[in-house]
C-alpha atoms as a PDB file:
ATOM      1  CA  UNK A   1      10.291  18.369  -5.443  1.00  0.00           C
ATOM      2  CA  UNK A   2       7.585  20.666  -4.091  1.00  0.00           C
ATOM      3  CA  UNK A   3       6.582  20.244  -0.083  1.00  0.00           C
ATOM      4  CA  UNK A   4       3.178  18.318  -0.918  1.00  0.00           C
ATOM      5  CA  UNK A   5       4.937  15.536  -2.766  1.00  0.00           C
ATOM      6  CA  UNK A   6       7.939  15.604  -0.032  1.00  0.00           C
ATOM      7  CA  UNK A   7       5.046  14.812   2.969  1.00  0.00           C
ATOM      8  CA  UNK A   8       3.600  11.967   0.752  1.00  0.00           C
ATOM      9  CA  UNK A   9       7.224  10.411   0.075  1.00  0.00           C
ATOM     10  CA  UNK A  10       8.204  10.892   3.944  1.00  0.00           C
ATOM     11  CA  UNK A  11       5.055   9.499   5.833  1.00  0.00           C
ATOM     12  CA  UNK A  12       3.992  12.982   6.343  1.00  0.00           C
ATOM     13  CA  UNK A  13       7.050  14.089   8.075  1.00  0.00           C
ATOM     14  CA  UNK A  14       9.398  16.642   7.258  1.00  0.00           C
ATOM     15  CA  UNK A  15      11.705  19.076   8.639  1.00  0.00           C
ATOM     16  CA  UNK A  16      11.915  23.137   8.589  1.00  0.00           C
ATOM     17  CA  UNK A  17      14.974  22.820   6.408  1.00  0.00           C
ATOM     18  CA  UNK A  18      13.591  20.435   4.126  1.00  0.00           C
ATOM     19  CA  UNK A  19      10.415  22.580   3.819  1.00  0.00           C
ATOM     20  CA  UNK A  20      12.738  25.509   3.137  1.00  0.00           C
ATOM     21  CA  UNK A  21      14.901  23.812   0.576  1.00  0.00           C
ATOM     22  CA  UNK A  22      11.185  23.031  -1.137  1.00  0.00           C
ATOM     23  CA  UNK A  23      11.035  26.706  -1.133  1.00  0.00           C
ATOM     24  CA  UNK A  24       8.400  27.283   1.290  1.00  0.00           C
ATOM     25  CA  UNK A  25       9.314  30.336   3.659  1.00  0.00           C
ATOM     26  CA  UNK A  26       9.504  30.277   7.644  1.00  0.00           C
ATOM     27  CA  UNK A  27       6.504  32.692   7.607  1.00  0.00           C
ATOM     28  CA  UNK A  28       4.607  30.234   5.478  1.00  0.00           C
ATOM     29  CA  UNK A  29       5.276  27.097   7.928  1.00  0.00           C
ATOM     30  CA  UNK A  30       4.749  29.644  10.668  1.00  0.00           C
ATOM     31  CA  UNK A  31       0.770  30.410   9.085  1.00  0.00           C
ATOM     32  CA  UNK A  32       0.436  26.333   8.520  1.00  0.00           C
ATOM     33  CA  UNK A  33       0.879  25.153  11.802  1.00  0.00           C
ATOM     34  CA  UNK A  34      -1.155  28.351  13.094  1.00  0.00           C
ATOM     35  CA  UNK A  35      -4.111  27.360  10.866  1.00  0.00           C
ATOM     36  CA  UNK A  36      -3.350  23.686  12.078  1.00  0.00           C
ATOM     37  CA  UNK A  37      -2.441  22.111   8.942  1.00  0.00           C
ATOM     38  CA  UNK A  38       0.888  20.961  10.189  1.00  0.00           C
ATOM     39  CA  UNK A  39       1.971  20.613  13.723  1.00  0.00           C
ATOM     40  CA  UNK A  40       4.779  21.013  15.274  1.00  0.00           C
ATOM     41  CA  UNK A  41       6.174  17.471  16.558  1.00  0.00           C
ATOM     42  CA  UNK A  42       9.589  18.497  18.261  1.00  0.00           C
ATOM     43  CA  UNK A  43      11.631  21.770  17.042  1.00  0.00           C
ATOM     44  CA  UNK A  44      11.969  22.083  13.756  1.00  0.00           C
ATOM     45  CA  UNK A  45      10.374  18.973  12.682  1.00  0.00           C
ATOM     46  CA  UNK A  46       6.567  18.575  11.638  1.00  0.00           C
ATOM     47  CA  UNK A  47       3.666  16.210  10.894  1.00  0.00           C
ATOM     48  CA  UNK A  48       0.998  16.687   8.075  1.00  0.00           C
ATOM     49  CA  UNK A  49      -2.013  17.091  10.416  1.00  0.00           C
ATOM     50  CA  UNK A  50      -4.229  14.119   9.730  1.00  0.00           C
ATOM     51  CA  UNK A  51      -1.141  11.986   9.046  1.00  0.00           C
ATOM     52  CA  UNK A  52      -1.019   8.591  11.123  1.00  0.00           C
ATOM     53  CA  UNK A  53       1.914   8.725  13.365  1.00  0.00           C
ATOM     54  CA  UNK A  54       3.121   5.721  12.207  1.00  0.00           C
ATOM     55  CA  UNK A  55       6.136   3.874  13.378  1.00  0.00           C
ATOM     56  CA  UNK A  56       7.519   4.815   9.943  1.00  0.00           C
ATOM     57  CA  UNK A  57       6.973   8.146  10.580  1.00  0.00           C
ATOM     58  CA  UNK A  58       8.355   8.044  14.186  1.00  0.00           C
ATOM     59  CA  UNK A  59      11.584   6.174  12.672  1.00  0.00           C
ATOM     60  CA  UNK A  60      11.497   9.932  10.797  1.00  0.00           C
ATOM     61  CA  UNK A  61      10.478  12.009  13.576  1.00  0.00           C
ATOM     62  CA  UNK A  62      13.723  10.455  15.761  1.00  0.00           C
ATOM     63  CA  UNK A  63      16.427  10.957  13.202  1.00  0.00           C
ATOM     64  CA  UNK A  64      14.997  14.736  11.860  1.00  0.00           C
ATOM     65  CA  UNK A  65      14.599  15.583  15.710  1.00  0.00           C
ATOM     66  CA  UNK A  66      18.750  15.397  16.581  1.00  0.00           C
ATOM     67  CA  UNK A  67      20.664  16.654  13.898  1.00  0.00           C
ATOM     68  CA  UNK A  68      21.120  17.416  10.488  1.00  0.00           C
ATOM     69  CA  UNK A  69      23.622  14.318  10.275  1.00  0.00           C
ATOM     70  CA  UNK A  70      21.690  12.461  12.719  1.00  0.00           C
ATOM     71  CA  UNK A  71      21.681   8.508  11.256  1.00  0.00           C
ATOM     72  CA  UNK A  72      19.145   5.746  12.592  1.00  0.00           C
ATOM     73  CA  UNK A  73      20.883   2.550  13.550  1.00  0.00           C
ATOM     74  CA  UNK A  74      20.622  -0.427  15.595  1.00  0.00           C
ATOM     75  CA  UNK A  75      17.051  -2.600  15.389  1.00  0.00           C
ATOM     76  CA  UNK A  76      15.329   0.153  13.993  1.00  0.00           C
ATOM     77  CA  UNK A  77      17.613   0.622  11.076  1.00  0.00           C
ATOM     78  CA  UNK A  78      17.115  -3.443  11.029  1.00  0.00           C
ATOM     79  CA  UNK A  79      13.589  -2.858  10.815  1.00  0.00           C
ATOM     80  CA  UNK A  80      13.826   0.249   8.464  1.00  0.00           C
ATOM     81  CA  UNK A  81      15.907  -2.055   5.860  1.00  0.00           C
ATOM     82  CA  UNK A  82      13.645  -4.552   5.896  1.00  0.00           C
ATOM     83  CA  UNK A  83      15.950  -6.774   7.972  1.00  0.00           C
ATOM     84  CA  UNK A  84      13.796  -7.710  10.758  1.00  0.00           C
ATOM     85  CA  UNK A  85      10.070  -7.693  11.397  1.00  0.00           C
ATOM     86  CA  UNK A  86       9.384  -6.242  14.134  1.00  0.00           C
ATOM     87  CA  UNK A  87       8.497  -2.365  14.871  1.00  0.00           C
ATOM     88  CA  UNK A  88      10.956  -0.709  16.872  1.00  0.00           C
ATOM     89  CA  UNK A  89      10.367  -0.249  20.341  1.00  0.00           C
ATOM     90  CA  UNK A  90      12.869   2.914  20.604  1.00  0.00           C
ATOM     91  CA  UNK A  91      14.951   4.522  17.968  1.00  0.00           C
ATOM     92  CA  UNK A  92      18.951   4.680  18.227  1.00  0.00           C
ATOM     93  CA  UNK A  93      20.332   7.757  16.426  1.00  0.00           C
ATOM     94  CA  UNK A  94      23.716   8.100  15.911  1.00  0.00           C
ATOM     95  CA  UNK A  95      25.506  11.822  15.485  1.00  0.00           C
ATOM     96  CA  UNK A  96      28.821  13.080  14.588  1.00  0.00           C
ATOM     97  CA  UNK A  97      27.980  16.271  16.670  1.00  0.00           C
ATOM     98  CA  UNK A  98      28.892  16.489  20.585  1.00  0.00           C
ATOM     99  CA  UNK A  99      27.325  19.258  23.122  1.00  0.00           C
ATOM    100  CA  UNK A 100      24.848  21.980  22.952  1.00  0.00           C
ATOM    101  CA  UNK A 101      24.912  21.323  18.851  1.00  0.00           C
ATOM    102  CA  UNK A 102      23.087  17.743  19.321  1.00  0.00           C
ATOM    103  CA  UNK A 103      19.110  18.489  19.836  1.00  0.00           C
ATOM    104  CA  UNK A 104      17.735  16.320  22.659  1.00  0.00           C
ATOM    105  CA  UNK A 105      14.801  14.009  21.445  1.00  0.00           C
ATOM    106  CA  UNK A 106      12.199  12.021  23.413  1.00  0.00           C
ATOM    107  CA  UNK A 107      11.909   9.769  20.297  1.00  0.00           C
ATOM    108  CA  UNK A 108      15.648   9.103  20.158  1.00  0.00           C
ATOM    109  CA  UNK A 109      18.592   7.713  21.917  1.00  0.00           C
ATOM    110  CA  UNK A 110      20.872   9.526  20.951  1.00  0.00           C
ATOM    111  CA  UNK A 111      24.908   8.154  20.836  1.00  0.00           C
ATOM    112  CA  UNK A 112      28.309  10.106  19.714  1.00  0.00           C
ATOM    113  CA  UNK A 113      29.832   8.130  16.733  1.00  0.00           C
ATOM    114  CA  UNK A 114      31.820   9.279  14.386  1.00  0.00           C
ATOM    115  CA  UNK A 115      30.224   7.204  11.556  1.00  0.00           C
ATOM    116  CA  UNK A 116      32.719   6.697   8.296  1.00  0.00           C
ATOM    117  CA  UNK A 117      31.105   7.582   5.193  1.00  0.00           C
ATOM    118  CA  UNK A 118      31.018   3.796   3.881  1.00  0.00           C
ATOM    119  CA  UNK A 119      28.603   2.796   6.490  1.00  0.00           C
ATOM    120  CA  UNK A 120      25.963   5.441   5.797  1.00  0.00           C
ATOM    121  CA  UNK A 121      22.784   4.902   3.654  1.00  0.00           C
ATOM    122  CA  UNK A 122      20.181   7.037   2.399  1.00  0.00           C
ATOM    123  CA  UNK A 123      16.927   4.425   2.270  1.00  0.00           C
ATOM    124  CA  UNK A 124      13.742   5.708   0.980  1.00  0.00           C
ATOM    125  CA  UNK A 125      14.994   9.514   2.267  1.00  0.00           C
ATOM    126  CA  UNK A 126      15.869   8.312   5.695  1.00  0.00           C
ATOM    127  CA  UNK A 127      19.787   7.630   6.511  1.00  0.00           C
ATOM    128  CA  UNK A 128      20.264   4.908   8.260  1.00  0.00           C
ATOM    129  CA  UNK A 129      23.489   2.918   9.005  1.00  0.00           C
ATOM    130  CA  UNK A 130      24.942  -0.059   6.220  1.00  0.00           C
ATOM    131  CA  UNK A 131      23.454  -3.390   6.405  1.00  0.00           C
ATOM    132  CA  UNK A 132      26.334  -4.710   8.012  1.00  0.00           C
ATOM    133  CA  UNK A 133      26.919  -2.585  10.991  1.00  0.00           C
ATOM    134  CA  UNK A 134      23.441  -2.218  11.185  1.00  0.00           C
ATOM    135  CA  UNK A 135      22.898  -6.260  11.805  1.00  0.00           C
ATOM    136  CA  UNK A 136      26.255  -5.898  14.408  1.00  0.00           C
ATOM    137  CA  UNK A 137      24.357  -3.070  16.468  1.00  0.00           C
ATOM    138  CA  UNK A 138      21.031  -5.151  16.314  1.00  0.00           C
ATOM    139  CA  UNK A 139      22.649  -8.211  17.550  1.00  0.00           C
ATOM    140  CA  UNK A 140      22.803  -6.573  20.736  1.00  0.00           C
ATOM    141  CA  UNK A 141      19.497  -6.168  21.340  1.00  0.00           C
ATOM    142  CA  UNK A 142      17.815  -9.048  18.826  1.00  0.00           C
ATOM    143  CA  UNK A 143      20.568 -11.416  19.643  1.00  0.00           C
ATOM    144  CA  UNK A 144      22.461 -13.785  17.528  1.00  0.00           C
ATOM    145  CA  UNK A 145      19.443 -14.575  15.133  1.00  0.00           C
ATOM    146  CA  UNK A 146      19.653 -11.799  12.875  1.00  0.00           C
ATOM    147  CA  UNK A 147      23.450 -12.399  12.257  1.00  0.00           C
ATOM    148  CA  UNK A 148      22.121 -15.844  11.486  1.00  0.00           C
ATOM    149  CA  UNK A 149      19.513 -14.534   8.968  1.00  0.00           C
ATOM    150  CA  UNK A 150      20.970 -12.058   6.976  1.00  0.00           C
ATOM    151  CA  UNK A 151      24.159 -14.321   6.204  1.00  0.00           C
ATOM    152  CA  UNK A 152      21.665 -16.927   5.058  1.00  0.00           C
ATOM    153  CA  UNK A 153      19.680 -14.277   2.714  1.00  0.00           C
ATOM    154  CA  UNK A 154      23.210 -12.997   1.833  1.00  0.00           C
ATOM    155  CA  UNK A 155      22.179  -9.630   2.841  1.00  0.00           C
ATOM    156  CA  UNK A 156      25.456  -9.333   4.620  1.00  0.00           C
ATOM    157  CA  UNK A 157      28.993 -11.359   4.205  1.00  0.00           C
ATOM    158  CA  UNK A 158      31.054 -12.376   7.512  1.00  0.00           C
ATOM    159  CA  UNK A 159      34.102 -10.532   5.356  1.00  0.00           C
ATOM    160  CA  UNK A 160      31.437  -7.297   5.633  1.00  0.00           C
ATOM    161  CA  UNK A 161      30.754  -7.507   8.882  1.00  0.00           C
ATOM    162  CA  UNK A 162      33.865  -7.878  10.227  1.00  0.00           C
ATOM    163  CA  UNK A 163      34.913  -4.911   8.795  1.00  0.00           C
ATOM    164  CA  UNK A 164      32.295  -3.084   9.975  1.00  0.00           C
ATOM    165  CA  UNK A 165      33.528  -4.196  13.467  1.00  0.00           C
ATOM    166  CA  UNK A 166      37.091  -3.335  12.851  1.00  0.00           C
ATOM    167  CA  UNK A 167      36.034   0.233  11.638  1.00  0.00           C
ATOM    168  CA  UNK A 168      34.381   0.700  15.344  1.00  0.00           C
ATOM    169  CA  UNK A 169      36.623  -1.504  17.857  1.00  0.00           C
ATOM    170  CA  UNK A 170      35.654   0.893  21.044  1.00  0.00           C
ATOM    171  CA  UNK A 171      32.210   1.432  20.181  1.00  0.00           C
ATOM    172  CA  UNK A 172      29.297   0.344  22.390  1.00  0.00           C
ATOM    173  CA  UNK A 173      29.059  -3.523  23.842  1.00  0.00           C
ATOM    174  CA  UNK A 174      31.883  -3.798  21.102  1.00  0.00           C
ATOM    175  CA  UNK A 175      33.308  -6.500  23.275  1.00  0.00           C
ATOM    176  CA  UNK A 176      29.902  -8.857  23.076  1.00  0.00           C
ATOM    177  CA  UNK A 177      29.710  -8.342  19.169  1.00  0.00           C
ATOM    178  CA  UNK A 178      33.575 -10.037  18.398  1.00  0.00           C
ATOM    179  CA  UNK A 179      31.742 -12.482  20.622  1.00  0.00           C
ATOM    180  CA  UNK A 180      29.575 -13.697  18.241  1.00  0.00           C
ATOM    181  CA  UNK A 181      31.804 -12.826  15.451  1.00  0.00           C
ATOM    182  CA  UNK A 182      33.908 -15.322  16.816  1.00  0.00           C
ATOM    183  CA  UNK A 183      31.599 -18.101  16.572  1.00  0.00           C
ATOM    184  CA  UNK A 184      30.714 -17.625  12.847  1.00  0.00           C
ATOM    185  CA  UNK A 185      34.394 -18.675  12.093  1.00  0.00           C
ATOM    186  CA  UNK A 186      35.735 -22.439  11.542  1.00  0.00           C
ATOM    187  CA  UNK A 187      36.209 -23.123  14.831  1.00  0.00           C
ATOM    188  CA  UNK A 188      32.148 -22.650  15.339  1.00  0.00           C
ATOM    189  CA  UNK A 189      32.051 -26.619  16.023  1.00  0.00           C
ATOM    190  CA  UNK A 190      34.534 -26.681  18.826  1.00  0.00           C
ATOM    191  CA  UNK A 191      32.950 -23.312  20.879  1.00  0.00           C
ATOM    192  CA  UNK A 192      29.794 -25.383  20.388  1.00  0.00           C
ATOM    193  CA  UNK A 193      30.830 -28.750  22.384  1.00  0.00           C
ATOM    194  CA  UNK A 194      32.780 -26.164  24.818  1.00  0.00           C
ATOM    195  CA  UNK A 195      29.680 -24.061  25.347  1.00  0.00           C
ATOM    196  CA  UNK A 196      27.313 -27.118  26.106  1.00  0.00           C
ATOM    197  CA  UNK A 197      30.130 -29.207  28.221  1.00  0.00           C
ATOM    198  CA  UNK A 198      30.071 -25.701  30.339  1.00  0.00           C
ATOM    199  CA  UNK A 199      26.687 -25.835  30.369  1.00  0.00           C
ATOM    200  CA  UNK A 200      25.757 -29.152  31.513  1.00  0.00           C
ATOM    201  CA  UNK A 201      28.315 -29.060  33.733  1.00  0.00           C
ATOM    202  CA  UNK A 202      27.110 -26.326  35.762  1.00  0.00           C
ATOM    203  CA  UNK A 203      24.021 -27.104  35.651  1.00  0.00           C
ATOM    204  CA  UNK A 204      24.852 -30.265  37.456  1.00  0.00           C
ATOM    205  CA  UNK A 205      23.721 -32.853  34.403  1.00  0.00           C
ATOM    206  CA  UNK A 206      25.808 -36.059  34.501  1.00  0.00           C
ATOM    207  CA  UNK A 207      25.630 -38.910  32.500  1.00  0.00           C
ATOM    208  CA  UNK A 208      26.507 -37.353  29.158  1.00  0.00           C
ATOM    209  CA  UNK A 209      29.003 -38.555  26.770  1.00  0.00           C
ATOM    210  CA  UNK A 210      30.248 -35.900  23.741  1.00  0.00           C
ATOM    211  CA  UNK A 211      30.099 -37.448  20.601  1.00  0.00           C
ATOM    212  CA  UNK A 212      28.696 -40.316  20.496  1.00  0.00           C
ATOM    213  CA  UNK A 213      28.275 -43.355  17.525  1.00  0.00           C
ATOM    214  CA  UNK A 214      24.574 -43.931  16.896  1.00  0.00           C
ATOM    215  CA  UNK A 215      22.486 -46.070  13.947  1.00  0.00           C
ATOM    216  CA  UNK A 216      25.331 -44.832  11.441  1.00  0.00           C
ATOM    217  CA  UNK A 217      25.086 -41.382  13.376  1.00  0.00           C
ATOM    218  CA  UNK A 218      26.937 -38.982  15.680  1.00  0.00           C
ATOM    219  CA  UNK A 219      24.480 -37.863  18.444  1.00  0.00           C
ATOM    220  CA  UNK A 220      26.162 -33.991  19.612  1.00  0.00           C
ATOM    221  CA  UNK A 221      25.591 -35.102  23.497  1.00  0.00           C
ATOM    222  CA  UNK A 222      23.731 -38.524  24.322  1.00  0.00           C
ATOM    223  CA  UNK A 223      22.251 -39.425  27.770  1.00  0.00           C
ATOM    224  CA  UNK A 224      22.357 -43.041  26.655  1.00  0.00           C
ATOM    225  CA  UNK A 225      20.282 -44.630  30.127  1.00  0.00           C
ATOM    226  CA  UNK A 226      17.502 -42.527  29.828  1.00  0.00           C
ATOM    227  CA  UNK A 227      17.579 -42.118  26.057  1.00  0.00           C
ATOM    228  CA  UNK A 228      17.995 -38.208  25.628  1.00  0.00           C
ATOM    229  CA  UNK A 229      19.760 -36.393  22.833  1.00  0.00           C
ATOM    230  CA  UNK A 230      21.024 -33.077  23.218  1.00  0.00           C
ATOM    231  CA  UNK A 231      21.918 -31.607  19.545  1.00  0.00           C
ATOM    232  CA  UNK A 232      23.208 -28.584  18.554  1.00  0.00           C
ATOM    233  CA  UNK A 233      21.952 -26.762  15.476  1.00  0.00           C
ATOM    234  CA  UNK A 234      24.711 -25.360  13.412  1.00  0.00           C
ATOM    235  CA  UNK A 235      23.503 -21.600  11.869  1.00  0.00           C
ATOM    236  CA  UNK A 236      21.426 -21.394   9.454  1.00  0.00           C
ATOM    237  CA  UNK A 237      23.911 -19.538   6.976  1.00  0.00           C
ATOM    238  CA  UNK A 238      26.274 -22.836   6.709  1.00  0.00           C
ATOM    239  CA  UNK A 239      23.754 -25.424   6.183  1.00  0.00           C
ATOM    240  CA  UNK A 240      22.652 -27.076   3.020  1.00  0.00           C
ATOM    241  CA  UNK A 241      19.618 -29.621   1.394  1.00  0.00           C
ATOM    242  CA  UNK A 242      22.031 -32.766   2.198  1.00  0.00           C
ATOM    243  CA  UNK A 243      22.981 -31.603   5.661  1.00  0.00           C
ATOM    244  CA  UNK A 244      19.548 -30.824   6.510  1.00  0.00           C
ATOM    245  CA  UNK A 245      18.518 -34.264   5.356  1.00  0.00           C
ATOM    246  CA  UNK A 246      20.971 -35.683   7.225  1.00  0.00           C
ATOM    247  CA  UNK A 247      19.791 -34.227  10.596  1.00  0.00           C
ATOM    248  CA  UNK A 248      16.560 -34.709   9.771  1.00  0.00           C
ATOM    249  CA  UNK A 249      16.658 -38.341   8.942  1.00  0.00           C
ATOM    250  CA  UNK A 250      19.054 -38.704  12.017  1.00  0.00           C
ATOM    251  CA  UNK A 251      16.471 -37.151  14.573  1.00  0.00           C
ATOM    252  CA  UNK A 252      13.666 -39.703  12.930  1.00  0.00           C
ATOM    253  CA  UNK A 253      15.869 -42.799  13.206  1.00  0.00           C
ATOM    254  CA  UNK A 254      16.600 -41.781  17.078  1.00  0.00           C
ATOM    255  CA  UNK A 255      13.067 -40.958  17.639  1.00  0.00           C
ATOM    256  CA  UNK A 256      11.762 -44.198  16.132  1.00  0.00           C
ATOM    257  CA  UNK A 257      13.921 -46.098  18.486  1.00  0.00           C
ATOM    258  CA  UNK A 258      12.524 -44.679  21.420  1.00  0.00           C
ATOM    259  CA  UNK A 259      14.949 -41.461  22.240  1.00  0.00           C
ATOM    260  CA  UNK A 260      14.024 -37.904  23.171  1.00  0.00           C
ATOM    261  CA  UNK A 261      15.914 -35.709  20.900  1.00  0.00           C
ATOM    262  CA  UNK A 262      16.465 -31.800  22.061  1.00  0.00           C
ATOM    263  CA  UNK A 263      17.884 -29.270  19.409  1.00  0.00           C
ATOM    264  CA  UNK A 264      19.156 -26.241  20.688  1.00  0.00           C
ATOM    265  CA  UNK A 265      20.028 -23.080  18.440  1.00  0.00           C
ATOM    266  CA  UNK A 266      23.636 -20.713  18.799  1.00  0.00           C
ATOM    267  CA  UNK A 267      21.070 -18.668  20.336  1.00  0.00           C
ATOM    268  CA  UNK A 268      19.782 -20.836  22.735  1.00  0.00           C
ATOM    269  CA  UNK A 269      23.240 -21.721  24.108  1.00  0.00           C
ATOM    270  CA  UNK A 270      24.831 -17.813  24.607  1.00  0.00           C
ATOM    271  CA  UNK A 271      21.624 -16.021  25.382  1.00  0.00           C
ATOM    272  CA  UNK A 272      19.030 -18.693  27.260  1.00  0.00           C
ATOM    273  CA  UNK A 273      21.705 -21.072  28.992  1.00  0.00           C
ATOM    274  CA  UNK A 274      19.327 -21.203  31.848  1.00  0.00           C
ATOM    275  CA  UNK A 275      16.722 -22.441  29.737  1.00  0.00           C
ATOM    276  CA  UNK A 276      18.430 -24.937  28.116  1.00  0.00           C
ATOM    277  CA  UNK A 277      19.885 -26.403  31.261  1.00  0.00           C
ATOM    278  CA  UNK A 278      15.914 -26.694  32.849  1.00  0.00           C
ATOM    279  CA  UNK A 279      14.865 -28.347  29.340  1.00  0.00           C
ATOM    280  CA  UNK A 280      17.693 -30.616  29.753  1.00  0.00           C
ATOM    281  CA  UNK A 281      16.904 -31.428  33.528  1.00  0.00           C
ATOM    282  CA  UNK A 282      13.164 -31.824  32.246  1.00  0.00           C
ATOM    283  CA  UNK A 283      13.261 -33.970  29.498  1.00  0.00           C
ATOM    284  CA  UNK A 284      15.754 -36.388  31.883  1.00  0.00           C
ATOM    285  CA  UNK A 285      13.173 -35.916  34.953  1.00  0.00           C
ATOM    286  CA  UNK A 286       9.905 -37.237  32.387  1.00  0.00           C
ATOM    287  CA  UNK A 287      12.584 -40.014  30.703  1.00  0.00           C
ATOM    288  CA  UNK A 288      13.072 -41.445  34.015  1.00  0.00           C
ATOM    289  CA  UNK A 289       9.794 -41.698  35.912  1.00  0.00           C
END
């Protein structure tokens, strides 16, 4: 591959090694970014001049800019893999290489981890961490959504992503990702109820009863004297046609008989409890007036 076909390919970013491996010598890079027809980024890494800096091509920029073994992770891997919509607001780089030996980048955030071969990727010429660690590492910054997501497209398994957290038990906010591994398991149900007892509880909402029998139903938490259902969405990943039928004909039936009927999300309940609780509080405060 010759250097002008490497810029198209790579969003018009490249690196001095790459350039040199297309056979173009230093004093040749040195005379193109003199003459302004590439420029000079961060060390050793360089933009076509004319080339959009593009958040593809920052995604580049960040992982070229650290080290040769540099690999882009978290929600901009997500992003990079097609994973998750939206554009990365920073770029986290992970290295094998400690000290003086890691570059400094103000395009990356850059983190020590010895990364096991298995969960690198080379996607279209960037590397960038395996679908299922990725989706772990984004978790903590997207939340419990893309988890969610990627189980349901079957871009990941649980059986994948667990071992992806095994491989890495003392990595970074390790201890909030077997959180939500947790809750993908059998006893999802149970943390659910526990989670939204907790919840209520705290947030000083009385009146509730877990559980209970409704038109041929089982409302999650009723409020039966002001006619307010609290239900909890199961994720996405388990559900099916006939159980989404069911909930959906079970929220009409309550509706039609004069209840307000909240549904609230894994999400909802272990990153927005606050929320919840005041959507709670307000749908009892408009019931009763």
């Amino acid at each position: 591959m010759d250097i002008t076909e490497l810029t198209v390919r790579r969003d018009g970013v490249f690196s001095a090694r790459e350039a040199l491996e297309c056979g173009v010598s230093s004093s040749t890079i040195q005379r193109k970014v003199a003459a302004g027809e590439w420029r000079a980024v961060t060390r050793g890494v360089y933009l076509v001049t004319g080339h959009a800096r593009s958040a593809r091509a920052q995604a580049r920029i960040a992982v070229l800019s650290v080290h040769t073994d540099a690999v882009l992770g978290g929600a901009a891997a997500a992003w990079w893999l097609g994973l998750h919509d939206a554009e990365p607001r920073k770029h986290i780089v992970f290295t094998r290489t400690r000290g003086a030996a890691r570059r400094s980048s103000a395009t990356a955030l850059t983190r020590y981890r010895h990364l096991h071969d298995a969960d690198i990727t080379e996607y279209q010429g960037l590397r960038v961490t395996e679908p299922a660690l990725t989706v772990l590492d984004a978790s903590l910054d997207l939340g419990m959504s893309i988890i969610d997501s990627t189980l349901l497209t079957k871009r990941v398994t649980v059986e994948a992503l667990d071992a992806a957290h095994t491989r890495y038990p003392r990595r970074h906010r390790a201890t909030r990702a077997a959180s939500y591994l947790r809750l993908l398991g059998d006893g999802a149900r149970s943390e659910a109820e526990r989670l939204t007892v907790n919840l209520l509880t705290t947030g000083g909402v009385s009146g509730w009863i877990a559980n209970m029998p409704a038109f041929g139903y089982i409302i999650d938490f009723a409020i039966p004297h002001v006619k307010v259902a609290v239900e909890i969405d199961g994720f996405a990943f388990h559900r099916d046609a006939t159980a989404f039928r069911r909930d959906r004909l079970k929220r009409n039936l309550l509706v039609a008989n004069g209840w307000t009927v909240l549904n609230f999300t894994w999400t909802d309940l272990v990153e927005r409890p606050t929320e919840v609780v005041e959507e709670v509080k307000g749908a009892l405060h408009r019931a009763a007036s």
